[in-house]
Protein backbone atom coordinates (compact mmCIF):
# COMPACT_ATOMS: atom_id res chain seq x y z
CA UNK A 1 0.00 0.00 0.00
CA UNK A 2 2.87 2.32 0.60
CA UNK A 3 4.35 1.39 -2.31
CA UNK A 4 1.09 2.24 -4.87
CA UNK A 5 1.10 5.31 -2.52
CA UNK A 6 4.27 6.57 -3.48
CA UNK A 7 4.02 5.71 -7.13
CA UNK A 8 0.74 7.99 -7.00
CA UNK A 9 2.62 10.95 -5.39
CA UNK A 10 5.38 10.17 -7.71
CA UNK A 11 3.40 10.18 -10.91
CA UNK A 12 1.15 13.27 -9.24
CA UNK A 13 4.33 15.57 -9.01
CA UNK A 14 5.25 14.39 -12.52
CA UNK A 15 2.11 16.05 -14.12
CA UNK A 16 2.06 19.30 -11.87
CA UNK A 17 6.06 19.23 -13.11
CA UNK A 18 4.66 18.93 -16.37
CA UNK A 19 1.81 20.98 -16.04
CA UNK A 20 4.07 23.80 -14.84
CA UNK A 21 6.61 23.29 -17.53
CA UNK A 22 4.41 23.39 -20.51
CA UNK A 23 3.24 26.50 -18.74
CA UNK A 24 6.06 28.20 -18.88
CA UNK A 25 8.04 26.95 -21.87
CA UNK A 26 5.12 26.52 -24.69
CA UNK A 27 1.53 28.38 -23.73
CA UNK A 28 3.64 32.08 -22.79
CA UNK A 29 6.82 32.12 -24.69
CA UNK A 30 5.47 35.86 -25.67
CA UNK A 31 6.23 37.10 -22.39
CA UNK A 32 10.80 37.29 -23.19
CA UNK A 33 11.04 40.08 -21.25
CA UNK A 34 13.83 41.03 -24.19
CA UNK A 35 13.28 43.82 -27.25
CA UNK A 36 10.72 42.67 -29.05
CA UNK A 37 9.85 45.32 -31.80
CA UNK A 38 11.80 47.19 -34.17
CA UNK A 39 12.10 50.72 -34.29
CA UNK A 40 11.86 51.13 -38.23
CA UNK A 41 11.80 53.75 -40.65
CA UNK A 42 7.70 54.22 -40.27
CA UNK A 43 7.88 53.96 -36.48
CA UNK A 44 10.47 56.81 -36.44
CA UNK A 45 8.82 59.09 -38.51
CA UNK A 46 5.97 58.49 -36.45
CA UNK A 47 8.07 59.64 -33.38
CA UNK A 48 9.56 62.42 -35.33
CA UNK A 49 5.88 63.85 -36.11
CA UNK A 50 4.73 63.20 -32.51
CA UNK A 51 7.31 65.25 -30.69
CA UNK A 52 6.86 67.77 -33.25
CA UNK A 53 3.27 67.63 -32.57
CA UNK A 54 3.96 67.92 -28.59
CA UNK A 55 6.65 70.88 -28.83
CA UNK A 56 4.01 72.73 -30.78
CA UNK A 57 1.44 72.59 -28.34
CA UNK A 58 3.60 73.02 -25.20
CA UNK A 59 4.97 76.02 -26.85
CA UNK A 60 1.46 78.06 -27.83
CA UNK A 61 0.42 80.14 -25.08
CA UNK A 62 -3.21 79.81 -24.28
CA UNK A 63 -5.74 81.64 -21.75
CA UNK A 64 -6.72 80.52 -18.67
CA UNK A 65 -9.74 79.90 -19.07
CA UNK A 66 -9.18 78.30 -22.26
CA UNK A 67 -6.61 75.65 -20.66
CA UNK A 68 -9.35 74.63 -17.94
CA UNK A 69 -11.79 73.89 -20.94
CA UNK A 70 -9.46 72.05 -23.03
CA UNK A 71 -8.07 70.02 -19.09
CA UNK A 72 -11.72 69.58 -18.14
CA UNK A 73 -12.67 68.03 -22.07
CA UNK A 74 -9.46 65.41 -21.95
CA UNK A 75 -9.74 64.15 -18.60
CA UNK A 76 -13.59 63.64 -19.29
CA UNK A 77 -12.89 62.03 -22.78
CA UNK A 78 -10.23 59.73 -21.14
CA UNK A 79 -12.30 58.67 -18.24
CA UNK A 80 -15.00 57.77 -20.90
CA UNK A 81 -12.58 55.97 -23.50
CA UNK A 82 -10.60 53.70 -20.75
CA UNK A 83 -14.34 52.39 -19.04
CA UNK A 84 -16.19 52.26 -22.55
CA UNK A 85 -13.74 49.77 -24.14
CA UNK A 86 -14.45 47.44 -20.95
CA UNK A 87 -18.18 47.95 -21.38
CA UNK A 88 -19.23 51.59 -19.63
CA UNK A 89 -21.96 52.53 -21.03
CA UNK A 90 -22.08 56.29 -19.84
CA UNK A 91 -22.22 59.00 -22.80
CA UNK A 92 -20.39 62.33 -22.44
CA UNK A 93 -23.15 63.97 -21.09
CA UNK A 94 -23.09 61.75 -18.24
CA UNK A 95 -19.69 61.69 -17.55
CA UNK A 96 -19.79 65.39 -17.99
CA UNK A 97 -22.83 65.72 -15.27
CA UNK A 98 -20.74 63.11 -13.20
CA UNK A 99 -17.62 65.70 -13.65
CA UNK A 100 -19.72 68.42 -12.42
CA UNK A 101 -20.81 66.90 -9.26
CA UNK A 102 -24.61 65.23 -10.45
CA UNK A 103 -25.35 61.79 -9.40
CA UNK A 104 -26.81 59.06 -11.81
CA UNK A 105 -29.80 56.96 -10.94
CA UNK A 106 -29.03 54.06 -8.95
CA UNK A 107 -29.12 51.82 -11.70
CA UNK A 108 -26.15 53.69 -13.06
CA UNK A 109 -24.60 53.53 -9.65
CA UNK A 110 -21.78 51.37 -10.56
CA UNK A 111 -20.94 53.07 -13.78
CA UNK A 112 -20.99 56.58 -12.49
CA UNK A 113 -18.55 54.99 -9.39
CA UNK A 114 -16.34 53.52 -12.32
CA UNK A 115 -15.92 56.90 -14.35
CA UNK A 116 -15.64 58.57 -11.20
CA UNK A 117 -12.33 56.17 -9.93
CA UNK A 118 -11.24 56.92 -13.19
CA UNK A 119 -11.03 60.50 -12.80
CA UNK A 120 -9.48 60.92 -9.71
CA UNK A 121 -7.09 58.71 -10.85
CA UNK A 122 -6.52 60.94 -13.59
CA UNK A 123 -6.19 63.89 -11.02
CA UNK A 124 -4.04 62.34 -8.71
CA UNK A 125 -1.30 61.06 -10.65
CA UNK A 126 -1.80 64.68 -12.40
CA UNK A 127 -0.91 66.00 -8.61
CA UNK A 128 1.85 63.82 -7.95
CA UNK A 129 3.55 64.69 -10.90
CA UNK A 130 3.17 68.11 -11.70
CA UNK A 131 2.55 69.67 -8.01
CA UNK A 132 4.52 67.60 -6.14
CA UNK A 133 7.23 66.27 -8.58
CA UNK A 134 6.92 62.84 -7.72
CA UNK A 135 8.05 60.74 -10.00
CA UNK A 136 7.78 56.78 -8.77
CA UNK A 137 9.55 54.10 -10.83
CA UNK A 138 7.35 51.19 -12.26
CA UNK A 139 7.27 48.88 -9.49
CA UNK A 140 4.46 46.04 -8.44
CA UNK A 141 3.50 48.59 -5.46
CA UNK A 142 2.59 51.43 -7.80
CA UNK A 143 0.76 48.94 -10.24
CA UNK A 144 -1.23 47.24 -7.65
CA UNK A 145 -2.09 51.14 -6.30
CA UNK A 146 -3.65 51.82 -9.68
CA UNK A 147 -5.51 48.89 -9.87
CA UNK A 148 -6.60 49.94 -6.35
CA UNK A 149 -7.64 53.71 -7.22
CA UNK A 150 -9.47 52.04 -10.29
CA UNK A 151 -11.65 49.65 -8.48
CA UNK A 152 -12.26 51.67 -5.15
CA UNK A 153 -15.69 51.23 -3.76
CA UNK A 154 -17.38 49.46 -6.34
CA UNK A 155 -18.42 46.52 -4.84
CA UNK A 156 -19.46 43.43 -6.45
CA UNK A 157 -19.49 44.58 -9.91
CA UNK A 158 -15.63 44.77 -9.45
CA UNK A 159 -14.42 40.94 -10.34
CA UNK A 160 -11.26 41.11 -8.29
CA UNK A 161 -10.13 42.45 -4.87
CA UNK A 162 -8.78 46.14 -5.80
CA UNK A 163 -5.02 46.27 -5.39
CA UNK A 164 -4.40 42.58 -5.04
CA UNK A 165 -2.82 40.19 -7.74
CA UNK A 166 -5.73 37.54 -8.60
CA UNK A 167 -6.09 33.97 -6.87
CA UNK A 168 -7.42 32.49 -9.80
CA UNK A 169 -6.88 31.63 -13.15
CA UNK A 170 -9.00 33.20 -15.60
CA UNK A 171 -9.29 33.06 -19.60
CA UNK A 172 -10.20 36.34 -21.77
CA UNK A 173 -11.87 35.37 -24.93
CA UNK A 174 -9.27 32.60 -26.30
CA UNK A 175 -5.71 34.36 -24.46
CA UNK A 176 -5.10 32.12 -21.30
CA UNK A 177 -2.99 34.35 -19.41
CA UNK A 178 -0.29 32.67 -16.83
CA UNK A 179 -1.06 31.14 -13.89
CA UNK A 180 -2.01 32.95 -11.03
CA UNK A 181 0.64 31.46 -9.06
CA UNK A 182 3.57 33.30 -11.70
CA UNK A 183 1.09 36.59 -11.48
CA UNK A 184 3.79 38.09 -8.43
CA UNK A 185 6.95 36.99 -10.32
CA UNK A 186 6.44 37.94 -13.15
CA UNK A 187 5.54 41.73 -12.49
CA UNK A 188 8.96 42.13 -10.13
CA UNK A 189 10.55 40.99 -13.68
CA UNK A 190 7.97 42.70 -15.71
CA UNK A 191 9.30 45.84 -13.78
CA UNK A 192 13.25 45.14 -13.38
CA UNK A 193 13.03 44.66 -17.26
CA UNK A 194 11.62 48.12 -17.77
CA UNK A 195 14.19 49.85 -15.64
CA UNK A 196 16.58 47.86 -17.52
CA UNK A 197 15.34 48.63 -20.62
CA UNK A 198 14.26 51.74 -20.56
CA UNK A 199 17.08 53.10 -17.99
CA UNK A 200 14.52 55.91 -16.56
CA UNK A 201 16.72 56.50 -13.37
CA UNK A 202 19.83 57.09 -16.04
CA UNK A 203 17.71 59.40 -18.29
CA UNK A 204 15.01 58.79 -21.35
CA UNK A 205 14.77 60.19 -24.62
CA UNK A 206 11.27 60.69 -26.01
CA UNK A 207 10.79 58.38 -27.94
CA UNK A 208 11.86 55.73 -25.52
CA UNK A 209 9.37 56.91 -22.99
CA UNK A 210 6.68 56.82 -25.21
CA UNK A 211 7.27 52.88 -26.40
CA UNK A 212 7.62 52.24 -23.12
CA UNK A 213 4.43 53.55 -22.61
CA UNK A 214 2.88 50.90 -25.38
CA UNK A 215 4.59 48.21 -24.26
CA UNK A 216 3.98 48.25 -20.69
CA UNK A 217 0.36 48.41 -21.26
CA UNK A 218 1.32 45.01 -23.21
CA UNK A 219 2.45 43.60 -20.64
CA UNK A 220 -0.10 44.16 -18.57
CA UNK A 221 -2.50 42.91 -21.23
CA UNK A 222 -0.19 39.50 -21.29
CA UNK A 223 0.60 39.08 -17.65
CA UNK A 224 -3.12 39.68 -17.04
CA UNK A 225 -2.46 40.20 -12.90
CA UNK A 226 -5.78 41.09 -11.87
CA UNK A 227 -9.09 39.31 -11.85
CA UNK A 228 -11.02 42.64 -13.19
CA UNK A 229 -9.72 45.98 -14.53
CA UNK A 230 -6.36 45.14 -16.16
CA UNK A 231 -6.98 46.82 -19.18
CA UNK A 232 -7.87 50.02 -17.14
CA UNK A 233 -4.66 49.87 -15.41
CA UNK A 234 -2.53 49.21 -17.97
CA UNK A 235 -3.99 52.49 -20.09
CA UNK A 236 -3.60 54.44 -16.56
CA UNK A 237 -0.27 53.12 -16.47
CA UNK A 238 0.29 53.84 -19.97
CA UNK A 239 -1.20 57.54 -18.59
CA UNK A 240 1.30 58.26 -16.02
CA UNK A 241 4.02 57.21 -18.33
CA UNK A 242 3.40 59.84 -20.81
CA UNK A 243 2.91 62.30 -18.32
CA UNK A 244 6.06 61.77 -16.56
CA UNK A 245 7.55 62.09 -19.63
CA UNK A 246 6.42 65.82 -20.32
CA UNK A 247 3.20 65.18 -22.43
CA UNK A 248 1.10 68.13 -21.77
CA UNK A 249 -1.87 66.27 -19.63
CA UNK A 250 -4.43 67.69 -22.07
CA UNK A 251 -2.96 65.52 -24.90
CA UNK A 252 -1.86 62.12 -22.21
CA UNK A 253 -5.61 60.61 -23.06
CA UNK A 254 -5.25 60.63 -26.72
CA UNK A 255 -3.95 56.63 -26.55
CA UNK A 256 -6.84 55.73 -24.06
CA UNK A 257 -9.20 56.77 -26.46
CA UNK A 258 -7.44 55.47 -29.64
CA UNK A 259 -7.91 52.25 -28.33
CA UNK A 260 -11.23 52.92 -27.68
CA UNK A 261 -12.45 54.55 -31.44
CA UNK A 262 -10.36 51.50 -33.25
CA UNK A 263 -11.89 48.96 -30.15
CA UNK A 264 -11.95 45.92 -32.67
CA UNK A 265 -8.44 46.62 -34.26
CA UNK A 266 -6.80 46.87 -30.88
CA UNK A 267 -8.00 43.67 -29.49
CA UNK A 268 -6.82 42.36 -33.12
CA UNK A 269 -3.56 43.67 -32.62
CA UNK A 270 -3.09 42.35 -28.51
CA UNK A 271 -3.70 38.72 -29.86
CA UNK A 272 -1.29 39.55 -32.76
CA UNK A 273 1.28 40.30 -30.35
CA UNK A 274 1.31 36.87 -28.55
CA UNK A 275 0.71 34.88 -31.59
CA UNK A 276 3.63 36.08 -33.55
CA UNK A 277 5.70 38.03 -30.35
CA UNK A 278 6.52 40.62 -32.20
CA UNK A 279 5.64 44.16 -30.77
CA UNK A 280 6.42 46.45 -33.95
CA UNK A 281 2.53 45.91 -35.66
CA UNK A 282 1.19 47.20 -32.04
CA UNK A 283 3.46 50.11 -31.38
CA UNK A 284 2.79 51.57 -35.33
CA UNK A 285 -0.88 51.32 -34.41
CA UNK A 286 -0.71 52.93 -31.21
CA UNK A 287 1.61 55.82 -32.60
CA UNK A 288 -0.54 56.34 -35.41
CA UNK A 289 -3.39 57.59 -33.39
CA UNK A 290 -1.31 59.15 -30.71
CA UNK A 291 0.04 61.55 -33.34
CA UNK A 292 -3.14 61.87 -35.40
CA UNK A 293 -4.73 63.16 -31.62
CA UNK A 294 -2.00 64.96 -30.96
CA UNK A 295 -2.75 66.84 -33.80
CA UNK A 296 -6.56 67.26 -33.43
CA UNK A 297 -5.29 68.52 -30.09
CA UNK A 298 -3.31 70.70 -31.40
CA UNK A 299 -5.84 71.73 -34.59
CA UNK A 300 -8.27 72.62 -31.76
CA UNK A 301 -5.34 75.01 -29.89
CA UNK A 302 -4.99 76.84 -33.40
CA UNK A 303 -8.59 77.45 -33.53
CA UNK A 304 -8.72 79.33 -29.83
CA UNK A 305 -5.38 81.08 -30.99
CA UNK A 306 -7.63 82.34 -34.74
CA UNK A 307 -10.71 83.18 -32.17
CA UNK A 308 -8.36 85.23 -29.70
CA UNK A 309 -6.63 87.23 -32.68
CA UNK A 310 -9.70 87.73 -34.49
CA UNK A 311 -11.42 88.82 -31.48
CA UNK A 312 -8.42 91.45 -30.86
CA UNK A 313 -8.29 92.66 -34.31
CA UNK A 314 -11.97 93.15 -34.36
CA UNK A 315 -12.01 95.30 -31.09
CA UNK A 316 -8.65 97.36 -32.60
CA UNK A 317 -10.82 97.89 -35.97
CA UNK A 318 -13.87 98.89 -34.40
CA UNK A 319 -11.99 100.85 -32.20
CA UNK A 320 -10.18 103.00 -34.56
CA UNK A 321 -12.43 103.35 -37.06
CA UNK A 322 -13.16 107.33 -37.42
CA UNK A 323 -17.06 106.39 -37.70
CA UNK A 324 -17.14 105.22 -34.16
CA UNK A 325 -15.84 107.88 -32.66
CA UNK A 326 -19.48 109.36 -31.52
CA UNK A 327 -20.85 105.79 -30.54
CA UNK A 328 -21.17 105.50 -26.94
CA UNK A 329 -19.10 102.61 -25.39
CA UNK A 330 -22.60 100.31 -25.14
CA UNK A 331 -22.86 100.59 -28.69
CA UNK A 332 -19.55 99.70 -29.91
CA UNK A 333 -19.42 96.80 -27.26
CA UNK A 334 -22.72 95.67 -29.33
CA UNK A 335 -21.12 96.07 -32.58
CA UNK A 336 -18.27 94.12 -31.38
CA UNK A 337 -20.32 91.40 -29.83
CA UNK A 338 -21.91 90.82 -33.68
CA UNK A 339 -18.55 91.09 -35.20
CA UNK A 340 -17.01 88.25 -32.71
CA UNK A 341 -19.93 85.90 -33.13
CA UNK A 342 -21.44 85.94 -36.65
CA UNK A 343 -19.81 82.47 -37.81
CA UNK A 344 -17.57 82.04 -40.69
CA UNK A 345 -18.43 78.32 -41.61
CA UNK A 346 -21.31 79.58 -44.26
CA UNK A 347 -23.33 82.70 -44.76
CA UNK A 348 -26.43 83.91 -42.35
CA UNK A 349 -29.05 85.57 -43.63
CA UNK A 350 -30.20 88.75 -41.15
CA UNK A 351 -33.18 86.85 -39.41
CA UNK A 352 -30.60 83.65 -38.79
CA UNK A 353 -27.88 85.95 -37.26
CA UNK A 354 -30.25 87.66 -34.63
CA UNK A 355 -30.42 84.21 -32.83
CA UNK A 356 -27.38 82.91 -33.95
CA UNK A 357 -25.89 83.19 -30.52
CA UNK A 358 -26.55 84.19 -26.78
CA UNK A 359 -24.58 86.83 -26.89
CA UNK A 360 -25.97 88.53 -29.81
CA UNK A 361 -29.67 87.60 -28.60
CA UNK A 362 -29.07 89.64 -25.66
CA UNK A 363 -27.81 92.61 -27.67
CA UNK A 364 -30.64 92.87 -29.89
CA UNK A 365 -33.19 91.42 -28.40
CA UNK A 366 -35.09 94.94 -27.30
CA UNK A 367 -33.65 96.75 -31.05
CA UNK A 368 -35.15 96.60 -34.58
CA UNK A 369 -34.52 94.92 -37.53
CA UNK A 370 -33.15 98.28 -39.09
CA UNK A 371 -30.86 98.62 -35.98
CA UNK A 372 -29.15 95.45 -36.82
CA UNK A 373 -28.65 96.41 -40.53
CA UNK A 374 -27.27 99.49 -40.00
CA UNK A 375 -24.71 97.46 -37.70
CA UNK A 376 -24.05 94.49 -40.19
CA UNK A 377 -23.44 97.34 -42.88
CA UNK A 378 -21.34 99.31 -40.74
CA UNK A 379 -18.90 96.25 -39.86
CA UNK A 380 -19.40 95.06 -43.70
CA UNK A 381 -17.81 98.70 -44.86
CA UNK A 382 -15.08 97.35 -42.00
CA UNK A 383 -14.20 94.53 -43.89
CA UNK A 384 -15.06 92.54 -40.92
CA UNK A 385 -17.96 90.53 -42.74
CA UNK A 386 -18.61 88.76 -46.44
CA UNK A 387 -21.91 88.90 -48.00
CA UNK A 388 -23.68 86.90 -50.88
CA UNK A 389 -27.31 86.95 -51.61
CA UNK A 390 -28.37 89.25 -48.57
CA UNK A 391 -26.36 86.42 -46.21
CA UNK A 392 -23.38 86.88 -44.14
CA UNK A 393 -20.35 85.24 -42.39
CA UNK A 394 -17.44 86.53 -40.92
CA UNK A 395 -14.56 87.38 -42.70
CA UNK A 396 -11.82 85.67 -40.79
CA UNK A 397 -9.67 84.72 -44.24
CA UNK A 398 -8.66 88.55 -43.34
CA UNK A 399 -5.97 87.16 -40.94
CA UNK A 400 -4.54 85.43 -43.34
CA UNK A 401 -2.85 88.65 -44.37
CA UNK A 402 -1.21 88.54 -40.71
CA UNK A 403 0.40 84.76 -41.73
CA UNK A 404 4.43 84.97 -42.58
CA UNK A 405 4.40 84.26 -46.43
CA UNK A 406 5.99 80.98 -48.14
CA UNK A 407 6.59 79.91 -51.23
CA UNK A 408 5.16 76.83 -51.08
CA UNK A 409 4.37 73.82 -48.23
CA UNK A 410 7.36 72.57 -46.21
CA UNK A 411 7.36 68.63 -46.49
CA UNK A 412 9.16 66.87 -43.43
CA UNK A 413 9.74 64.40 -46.30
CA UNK A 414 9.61 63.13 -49.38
């Protein structure tokens, strides 16, 4: 009997041996910890355009007020691109209310709570980093605190225990990630590597920050550590990262919700990445829509910059125009006012533009019709508006007179 005991035990060790083996050597031979990827030609020029991108917006002053607009839009769009790829639901209206202090019905509880972790995430890390100047290496501590701040207090619609490495194994669609029991390990190597790697202590260049960006949220995606939320964490990881590295915070969603508009073609490219191990396909996709956000981000900075000067010239114009000069201040502020916000996408006729827009309401809203011609003609002989047909728009091409002249477009190349 204590023979056929120990042959059991014996051939019971064998297969957990085996099991274990197999486990490491043939189901996860994706996760090398080694270089991966290749930084080619396309994924350099990539680089190239996306520093160029981020110089140009971090050098373009812009108001105030402007700043907390453009802040208060990313951090909302990123707190609604990480939770809707996992399945939030919550438009951005909602997450807007939700920003500005509204509750949700109940039955919205847990998504409001979700958005919510999200954002003060978002504002945290956005503390540490600027404020403070703390600037924490990668380490199993500071993952496991995102995963906490991501899953605080939502109870049991959160699949996992929030900051804790799972206790399970789980499968995600057909990806079996490694066994809970390698989860610890292989996050200490997961983060020795990127020290190693990336040498942030010793100094980064950009573009090293930035793939280390991508491919730590890979490796979060492969190494799978936490029973809920890993895909969260690894784009708030991927979030600090960028941050760190000196991307303006209004432009450090832009990968979060890249992932999110192209949701099919990055959960294509994740299993692409542990079927053939090769990282280069992933990073070109990511990069691709971090520069074509960057510069949306940055078309949408050039837009406040045409409002501001237009908005100045028209107040100089108005100003020193000898006509004026017996208008009493109310007036020309109301003359302005119709100037600034007659659009310049397509022409108005005179009954459109008189409720075009609050401010102009309010201006005219206790004058005649012939009140408001007299103005549109007045800021017509300024060259401040077009017309066609009796219809109007602003004539904003005007500032293109302002523009330093070239002979033709600059190409970055050929």
């Amino acid at each position: 009997m204590q023979f056929e005991y120990f042959l059991k035990k014996i051939s019971l060790q064998f297969w957990v041996n085996f099991v274990i083996l197999y486990d490491m050597k043939n189901t996860y031979e994706h996760i090398t910890f080694a270089l991966a990827w290749e930084k080619n030609e396309a994924i350099a020029n990539l680089l190239g355009q996306c520093y160029a991108y981020i110089q140009a917006i971090v050098k373009t002053p812009i108001r105030p007020d402007y700043w907390q607009e453009l802040l208060s839009l990313a951090l909302n769009k990123g707190a609604q691109a990480t939770t809707a790829i996992e399945g939030n639901t919550l438009s951005d209206d909602e997450i807007r209310a939700i920003q500005g202090g509204k509750k949700l019905p109940p039955s919205k509880g847990y998504l409001q709570k979700e958005v919510e972790n999200i954002l003060a995430a978002f504002n945290t890390i956005k503390d540490e980093l600027i404020k403070d100047h703390i600037y924490p290496l990668i380490s199993p501590d500071l993952i496991k605190r995102f995963h906490a701040m991501v899953g605080k207090d939502i109870g049991e619609a959160f699949n996992a225990s929030p900051g804790c490495f799972r206790r399970n194994n789980v499968t995600v669609g057909q990806y079996r990630p490694p066994s809970f029991e390698r989860v610890e390990g292989l996050v200490k190597k997961l983060c020795a590597w990127l020290e190693q790697q990336f040498h942030y202590s010793a100094g980064q260049n950009f573009d090293e920050t930035v793939i280390q960006a991508i491919v730590t949220h890979i490796y979060i995606a492969w190494i799978h550590p936490f029973g809920d939320s890993n895909g969260r964490t690894a784009r708030l990881l991927e979030f600090y990262l960028l941050l760190r590295a000196g991307v303006p915070i209004i432009a450090s969603h832009i990968l979060s919700n890249h992932y999110n508009e192209t949701r099919n073609e990055y959960y294509r490219q994740l299993q692409q990445t542990v079927e053939t191990r090769d990282l280069t396909p992933f990073i070109n996709y990511a990069l691709v829509g971090f520069r074509d956000g960057l510069e949306g981000v940055l078309g949408i900075i050039h837009d406040s910059q045409i409002e501001m000067t237009w908005r100045n010239y028209v107040h100089d114009r108005i100003g020193e125009s000898g006509e004026e000069q017996n208008k009493s201040e109310k007036i020309l502020r109301r003359i302005r006012q119709l100037a600034y916000y007659i659009p310049s996408d397509k022409y108005y006729s005179l009954s459109e533009i008189r409720i075009i827009h609050p401010n102009i309401i309010r201006e005219y809203k206790q004058l005649s019709g012939l009140t408001l011609s007299r103005d549109i003609a007045l800021i017509q002989k300024l060259d401040l508006i077009v017309e066609q047909k009796r219809k109007y728009r602003t004539n904003k091409e005007i500032l293109k007179t302002f523009i330093a002249p070239a002979t033709t477009d600059i190409r970055r190349s050929h």
